[in-house]
Protein backbone atom coordinates (compact mmCIF):
# COMPACT_ATOMS: atom_id res chain seq x y z
CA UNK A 1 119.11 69.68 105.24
CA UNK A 2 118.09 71.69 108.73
CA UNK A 3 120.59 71.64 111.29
CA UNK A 4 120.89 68.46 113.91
CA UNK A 5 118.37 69.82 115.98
CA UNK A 6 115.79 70.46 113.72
CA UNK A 7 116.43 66.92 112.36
CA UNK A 8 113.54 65.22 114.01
CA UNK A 9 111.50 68.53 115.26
CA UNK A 10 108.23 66.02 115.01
CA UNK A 11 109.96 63.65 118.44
CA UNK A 12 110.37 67.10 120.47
CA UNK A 13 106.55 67.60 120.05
CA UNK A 14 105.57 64.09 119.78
CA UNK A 15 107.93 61.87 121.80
CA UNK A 16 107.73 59.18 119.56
CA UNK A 17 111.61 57.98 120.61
CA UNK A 18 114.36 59.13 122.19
CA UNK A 19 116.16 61.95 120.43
CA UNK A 20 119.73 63.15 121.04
CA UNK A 21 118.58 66.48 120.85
CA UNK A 22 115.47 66.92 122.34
CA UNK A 23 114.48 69.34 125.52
CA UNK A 24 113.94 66.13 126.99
CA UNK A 25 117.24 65.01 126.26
CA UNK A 26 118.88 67.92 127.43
CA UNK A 27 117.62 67.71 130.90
CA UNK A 28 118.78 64.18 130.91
CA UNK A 29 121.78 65.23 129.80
CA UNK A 30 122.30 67.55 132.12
CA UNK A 31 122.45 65.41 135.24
CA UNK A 32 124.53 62.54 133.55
CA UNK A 33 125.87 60.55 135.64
CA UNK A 34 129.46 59.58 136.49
CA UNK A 35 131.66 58.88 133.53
CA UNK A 36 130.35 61.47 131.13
CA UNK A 37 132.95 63.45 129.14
CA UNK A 38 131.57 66.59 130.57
CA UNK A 39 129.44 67.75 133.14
CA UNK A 40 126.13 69.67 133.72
CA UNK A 41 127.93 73.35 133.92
CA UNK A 42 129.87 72.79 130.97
CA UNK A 43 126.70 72.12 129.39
CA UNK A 44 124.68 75.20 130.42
CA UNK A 45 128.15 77.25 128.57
CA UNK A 46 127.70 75.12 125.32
CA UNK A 47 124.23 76.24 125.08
CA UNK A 48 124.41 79.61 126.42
CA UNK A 49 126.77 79.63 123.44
CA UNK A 50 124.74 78.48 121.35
CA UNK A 51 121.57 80.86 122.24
CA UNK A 52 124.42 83.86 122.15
CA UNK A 53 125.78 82.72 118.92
CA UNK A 54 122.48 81.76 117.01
CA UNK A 55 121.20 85.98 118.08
CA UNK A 56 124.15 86.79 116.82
CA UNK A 57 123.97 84.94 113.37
CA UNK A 58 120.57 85.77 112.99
CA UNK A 59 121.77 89.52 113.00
CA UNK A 60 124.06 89.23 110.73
CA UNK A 61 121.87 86.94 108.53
CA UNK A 62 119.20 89.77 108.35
CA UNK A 63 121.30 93.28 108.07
CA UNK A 64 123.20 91.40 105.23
CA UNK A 65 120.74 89.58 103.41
CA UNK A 66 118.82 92.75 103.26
CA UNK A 67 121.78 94.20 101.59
CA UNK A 68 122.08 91.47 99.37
CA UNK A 69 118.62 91.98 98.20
CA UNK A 70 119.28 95.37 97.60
CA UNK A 71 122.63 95.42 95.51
CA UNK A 72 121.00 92.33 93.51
CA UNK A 73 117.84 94.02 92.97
CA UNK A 74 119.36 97.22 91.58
CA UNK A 75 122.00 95.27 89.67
CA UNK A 76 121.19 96.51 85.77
CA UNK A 77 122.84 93.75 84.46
CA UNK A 78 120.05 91.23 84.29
CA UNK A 79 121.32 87.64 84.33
CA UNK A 80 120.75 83.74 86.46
CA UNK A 81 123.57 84.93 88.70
CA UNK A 82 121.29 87.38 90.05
CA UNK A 83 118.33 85.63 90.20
CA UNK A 84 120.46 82.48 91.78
CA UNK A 85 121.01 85.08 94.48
CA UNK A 86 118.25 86.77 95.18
CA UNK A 87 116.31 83.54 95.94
CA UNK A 88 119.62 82.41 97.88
CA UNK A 89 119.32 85.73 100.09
CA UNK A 90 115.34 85.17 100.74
CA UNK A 91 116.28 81.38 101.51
CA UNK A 92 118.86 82.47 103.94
CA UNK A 93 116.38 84.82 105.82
CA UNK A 94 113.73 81.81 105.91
CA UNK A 95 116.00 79.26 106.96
CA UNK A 96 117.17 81.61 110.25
CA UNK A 97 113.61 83.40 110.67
CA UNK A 98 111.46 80.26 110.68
CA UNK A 99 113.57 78.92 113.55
CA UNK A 100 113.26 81.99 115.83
CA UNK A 101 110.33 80.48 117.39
CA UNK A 102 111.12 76.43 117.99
CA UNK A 103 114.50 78.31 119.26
CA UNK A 104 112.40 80.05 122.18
CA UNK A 105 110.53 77.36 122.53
CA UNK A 106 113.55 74.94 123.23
CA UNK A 107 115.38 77.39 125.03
CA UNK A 108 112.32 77.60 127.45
CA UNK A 109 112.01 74.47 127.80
CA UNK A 110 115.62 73.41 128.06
CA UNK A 111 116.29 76.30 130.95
CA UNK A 112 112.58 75.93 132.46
CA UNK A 113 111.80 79.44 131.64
CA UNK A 114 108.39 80.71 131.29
CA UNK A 115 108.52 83.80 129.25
CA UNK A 116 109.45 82.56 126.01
CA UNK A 117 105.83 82.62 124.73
CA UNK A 118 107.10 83.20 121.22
CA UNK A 119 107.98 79.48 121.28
CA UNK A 120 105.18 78.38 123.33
CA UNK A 121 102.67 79.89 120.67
CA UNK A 122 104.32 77.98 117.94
CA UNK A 123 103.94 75.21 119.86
CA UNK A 124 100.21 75.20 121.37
CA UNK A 125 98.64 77.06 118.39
CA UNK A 126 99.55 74.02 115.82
CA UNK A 127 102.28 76.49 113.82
CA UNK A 128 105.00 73.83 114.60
CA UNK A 129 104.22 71.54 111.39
CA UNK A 130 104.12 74.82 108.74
CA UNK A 131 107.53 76.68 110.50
CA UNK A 132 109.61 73.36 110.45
CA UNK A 133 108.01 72.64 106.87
CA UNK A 134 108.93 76.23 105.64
CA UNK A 135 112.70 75.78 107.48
CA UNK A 136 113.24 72.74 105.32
CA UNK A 137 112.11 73.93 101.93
CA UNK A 138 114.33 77.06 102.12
CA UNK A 139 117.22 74.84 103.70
CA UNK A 140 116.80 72.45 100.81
CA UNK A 141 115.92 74.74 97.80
CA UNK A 142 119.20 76.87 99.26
CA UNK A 143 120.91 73.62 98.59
CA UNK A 144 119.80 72.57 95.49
CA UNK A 145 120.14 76.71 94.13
CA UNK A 146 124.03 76.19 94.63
CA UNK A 147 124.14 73.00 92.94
CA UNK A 148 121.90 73.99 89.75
CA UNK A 149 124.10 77.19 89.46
CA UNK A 150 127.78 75.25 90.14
CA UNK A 151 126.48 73.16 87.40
CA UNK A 152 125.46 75.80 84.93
CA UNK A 153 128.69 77.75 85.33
CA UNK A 154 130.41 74.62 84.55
CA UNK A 155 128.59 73.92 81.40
CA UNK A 156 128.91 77.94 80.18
CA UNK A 157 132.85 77.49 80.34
CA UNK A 158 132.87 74.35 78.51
CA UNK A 159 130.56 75.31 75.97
CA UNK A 160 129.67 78.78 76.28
CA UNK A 161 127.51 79.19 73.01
CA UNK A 162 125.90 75.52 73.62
CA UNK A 163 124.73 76.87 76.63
CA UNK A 164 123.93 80.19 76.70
CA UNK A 165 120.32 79.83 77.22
CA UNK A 166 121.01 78.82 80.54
CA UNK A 167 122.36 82.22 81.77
CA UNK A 168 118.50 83.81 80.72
CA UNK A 169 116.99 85.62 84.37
CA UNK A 170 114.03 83.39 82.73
CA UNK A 171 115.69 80.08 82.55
CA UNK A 172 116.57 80.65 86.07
CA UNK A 173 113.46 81.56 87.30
CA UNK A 174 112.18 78.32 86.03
CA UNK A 175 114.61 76.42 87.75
CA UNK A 176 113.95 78.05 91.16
CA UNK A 177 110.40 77.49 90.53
CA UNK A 178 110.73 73.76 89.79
CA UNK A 179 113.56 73.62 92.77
CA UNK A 180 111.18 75.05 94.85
CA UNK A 181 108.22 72.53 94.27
CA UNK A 182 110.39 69.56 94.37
CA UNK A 183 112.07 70.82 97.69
CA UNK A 184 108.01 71.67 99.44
CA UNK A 185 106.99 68.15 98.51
CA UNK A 186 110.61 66.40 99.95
CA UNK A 187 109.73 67.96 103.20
CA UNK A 188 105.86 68.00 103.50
CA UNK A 189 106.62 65.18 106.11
CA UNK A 190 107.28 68.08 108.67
CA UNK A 191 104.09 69.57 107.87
CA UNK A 192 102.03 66.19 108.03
CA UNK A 193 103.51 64.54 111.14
CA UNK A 194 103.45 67.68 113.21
CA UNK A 195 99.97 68.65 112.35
CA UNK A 196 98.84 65.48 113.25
CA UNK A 197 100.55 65.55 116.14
CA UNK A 198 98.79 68.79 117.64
CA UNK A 199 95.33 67.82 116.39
CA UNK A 200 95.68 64.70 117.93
CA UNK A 201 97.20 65.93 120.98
CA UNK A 202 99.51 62.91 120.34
CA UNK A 203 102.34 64.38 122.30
CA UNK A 204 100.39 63.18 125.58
CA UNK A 205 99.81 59.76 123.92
CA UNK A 206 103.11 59.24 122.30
CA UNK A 207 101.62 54.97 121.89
CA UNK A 208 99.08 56.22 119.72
CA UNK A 209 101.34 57.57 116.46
CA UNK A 210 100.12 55.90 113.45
CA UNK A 211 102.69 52.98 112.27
CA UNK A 212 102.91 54.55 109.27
CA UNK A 213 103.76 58.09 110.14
CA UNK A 214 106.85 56.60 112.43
CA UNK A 215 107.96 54.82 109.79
CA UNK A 216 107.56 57.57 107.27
CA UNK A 217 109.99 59.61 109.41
CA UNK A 218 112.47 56.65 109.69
CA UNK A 219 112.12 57.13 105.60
CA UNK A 220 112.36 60.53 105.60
CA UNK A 221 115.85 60.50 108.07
CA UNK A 222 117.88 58.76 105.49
CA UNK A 223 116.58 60.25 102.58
CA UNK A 224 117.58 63.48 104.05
CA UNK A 225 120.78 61.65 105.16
CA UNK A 226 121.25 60.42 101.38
CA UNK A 227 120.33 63.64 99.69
CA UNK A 228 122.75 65.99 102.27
CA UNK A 229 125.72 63.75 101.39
CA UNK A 230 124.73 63.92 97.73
CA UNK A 231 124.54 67.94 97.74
CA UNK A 232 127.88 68.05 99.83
CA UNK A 233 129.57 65.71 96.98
CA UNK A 234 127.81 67.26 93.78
CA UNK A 235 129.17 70.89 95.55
CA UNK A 236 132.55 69.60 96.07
CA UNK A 237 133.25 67.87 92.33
CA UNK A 238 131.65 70.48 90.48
CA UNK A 239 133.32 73.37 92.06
CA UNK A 240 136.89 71.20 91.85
CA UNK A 241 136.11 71.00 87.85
CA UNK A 242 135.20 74.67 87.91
CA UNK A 243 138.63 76.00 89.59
CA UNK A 244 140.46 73.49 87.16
CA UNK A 245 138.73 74.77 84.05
CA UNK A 246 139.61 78.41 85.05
CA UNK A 247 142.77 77.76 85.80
CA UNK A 248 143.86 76.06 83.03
CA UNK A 249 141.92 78.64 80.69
CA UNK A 250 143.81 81.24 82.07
CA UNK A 251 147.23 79.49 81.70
CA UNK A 252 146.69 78.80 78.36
CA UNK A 253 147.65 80.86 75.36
CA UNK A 254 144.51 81.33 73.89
CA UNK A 255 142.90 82.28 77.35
CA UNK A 256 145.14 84.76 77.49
CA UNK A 257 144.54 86.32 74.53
CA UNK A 258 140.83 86.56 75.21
CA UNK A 259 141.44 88.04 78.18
CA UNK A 260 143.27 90.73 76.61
CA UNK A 261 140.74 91.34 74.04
CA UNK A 262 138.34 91.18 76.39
CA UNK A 263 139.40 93.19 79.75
CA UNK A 264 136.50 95.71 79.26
CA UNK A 265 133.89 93.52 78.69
CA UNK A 266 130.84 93.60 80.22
CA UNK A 267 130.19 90.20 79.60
CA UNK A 268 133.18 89.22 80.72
CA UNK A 269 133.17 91.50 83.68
CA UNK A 270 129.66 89.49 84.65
CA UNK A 271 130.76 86.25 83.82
CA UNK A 272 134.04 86.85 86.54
CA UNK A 273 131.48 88.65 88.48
CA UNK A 274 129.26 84.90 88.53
CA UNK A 275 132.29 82.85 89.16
CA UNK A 276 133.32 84.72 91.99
CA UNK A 277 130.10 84.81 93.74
CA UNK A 278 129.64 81.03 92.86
CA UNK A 279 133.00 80.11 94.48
CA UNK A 280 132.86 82.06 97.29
CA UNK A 281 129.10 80.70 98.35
CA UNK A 282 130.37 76.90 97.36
CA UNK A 283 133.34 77.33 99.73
CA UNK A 284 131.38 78.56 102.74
CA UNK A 285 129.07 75.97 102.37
CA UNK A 286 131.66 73.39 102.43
CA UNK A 287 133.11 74.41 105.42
CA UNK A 288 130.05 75.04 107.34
CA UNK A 289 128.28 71.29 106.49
CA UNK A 290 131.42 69.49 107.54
CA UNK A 291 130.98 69.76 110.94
CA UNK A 292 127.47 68.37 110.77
CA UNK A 293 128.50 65.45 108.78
CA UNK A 294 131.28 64.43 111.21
CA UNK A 295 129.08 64.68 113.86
CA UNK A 296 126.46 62.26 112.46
CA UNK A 297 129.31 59.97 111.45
CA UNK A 298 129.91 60.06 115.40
CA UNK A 299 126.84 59.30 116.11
CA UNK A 300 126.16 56.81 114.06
CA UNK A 301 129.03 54.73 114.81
CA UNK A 302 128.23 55.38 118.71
CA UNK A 303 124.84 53.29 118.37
CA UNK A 304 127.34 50.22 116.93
CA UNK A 305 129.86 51.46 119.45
CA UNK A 306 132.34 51.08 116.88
CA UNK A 307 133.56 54.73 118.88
CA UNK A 308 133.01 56.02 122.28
CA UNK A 309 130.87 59.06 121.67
CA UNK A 310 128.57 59.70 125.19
CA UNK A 311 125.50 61.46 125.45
CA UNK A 312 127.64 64.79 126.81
CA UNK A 313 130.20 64.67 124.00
CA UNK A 314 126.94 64.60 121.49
CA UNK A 315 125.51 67.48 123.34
CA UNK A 316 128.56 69.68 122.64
CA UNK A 317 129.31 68.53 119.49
CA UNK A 318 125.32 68.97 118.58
CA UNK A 319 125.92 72.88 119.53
CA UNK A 320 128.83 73.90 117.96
CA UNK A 321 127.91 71.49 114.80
CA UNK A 322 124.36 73.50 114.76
CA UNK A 323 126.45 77.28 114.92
CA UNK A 324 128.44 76.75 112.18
CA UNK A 325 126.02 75.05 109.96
CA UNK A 326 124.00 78.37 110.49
CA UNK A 327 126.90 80.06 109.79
CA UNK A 328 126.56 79.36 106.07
CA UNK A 329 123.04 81.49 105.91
CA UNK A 330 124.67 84.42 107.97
CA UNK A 331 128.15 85.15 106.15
CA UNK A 332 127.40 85.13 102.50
CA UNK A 333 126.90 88.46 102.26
CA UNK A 334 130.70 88.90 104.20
CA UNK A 335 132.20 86.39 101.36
CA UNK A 336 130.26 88.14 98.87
CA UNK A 337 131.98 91.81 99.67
CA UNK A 338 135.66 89.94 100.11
CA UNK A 339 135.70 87.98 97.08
CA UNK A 340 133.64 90.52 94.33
CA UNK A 341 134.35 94.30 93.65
CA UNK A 342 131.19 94.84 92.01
CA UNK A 343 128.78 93.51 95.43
CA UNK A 344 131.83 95.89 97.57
CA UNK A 345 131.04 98.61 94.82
CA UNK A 346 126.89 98.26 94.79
CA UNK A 347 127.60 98.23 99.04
CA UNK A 348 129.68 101.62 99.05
CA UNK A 349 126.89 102.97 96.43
CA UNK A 350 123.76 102.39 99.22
CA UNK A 351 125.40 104.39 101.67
CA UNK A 352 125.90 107.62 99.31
CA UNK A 353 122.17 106.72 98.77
CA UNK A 354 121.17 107.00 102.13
CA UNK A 355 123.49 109.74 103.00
CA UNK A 356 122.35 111.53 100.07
CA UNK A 357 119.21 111.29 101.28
CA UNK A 358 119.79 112.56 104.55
CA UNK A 359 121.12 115.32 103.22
CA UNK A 360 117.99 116.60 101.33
CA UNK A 361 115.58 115.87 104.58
CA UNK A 362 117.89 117.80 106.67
CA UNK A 363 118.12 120.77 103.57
């Protein structure tokens, strides 16, 4: 699932309703009117912090997901960890990349600025529908990656020669395949309703949008809100089971012994070396989709006004939801390196690479 402004890209080009998040909106928004929580300066910070923030996470997002490529890449030890990871790290760049220009774009139109023609291409030259498209695929194959390989690690420790096939780099390139696929066709909406839009110039005739493609999105918002909470639940029990099963594997007496047989193990080493990197990913991920899903709980319950959530409060919430949801593409290569010795080894063993070959230029 994309972040909560990304949710219904299609209404910032279209206008086909209101949208909580919209340039539109935030121009509204901005000159609310007496008894909103906060007022139009605090909203300039909030997204000034949000522009500042999403630069930032996009730099961090690229350096380390181009190391993650490389210390997976040159990994010897061929297994579906790797391949789980590799895909996760090209995910991460696509999810952060493909936004870079619907971020100008809104930020130029949010702050009326006119040299932001980064955005303004995407917009006028009909890229809108395959950019959004491509942003939800990797958002939702990045999903689905964790919860196929949560799930696999779980079956390995219950029955690790039942399911051994499922650790083959082949087996797991099958799966990302078939994730992939599934995750294109979930979100070919994007790529429909905003090519429409621009051949139809729609967005300056908002009363013309086809019935059907209006109520296709309507579809489309809770099946994304339905599959989201799904991901966020399978991630959360399977993980749970996982850090039981270790734990009580290690505790008990014939863990133990195994473990003592098997300290040097390369197997083993890779199989800690999986758990580690499964753990770490599933925990970040947790923490950064929380936010979101509070937020549209907010929300939600605002348009029953069953709570007093105002347009300003969404606006803030919207921002600092959006940052740490991004968060989650941007720091896995920090959890990686604090949680794994072997990712903190393959790190330390690029820069003696690169310094290495400094060395012989200079010589």
């Amino acid at each position: 699932m994309l972040p909560i402004k990304n949710d219904t890209v299609i209404i910032n080009v279209c206008q086909v309703m209101p949208n909580l998040n919209d340039s539109h909106y935030w121009r509204v928004a901005s000159d609310t009117q007496n008894g909103s929580t906060y007022n139009q300066e605090q909203l300039n910070r909030s997204f000034a912090f949000y522009i500042f923030s999403y630069l930032v996470l996009l730099l961090l997002c690229t350096v380390g997901n181009i190391f993650n490529l490389i210390i997976f890449v040159r990994d010897k030890r061929r297994s579906s960890a790797n391949c789980y990871m590799i895909a996760t790290a090209i995910t991460d760049l696509g999810v952060l990349w493909l936004w870079f220009p619907l971020f100008f774009w809104e930020m130029s139109s949010t702050l009326n600025l006119s040299y932001a023609s980064i955005g303004n291409y995407a917009i006028t030259s009909g890229l809108t529908g395959p950019v959004t498209w491509g942003q939800e695929t990797c958002a939702n194959l990045a999903d689905w990656i964790l919860v196929v390989f949560s799930l696999e690690r779980l079956l390995v420790l219950n029955a690790p020669f039942t399911y051994k096939w499922l650790q083959r780099p082949n087996t797991a390139k099958i799966i990302i395949l078939v994730l992939a696929t599934f995750s294109a066709a979930f979100a070919v909406h994007f790529f429909v309703a905003n090519t429409i839009c621009f051949k139809r110039d729609l967005w300056a005739k908002p009363e013309q949008i086809p019935f059907w493609l209006i109520q296709w999105k309507s579809v489309q918002e809770v099946a994304q809100g339905v599959v989201s909470a799904l991901v966020f639940l399978l991630v959360f029990v399977q993980n749970l089971a996982l850090v039981v099963l270790l734990t009580r594997r290690n505790q008990s007496e014939v863990g133990k012994m195994r473990m003592a047989q098997s300290a040097n193990s390369t197997h083993t080493t890779s199989e800690r070396y999986s758990n580690l990197l499964l753990l770490g990913s599933a925990f970040l991920f947790l923490v950064s989709r929380f936010p979101s899903f509070v937020y549209r709980t907010l929300a939600w319950a605002s348009l029953f006004h069953s709570v007093e959530f105002d347009e300003s409060s969404q606006i803030m919430a919207a921002n600092i939801a959006d940052i740490i949801f991004f968060s989650y593409y941007s720091f896995n290569f920090f959890i990686y390196l604090a949680t794994n010795e072997h990712h903190r080894t393959g790190f330390i063993d690029i820069f003696r690479s690169l310094n290495k070959w400094a060395r012989n230029s200079i010589s």
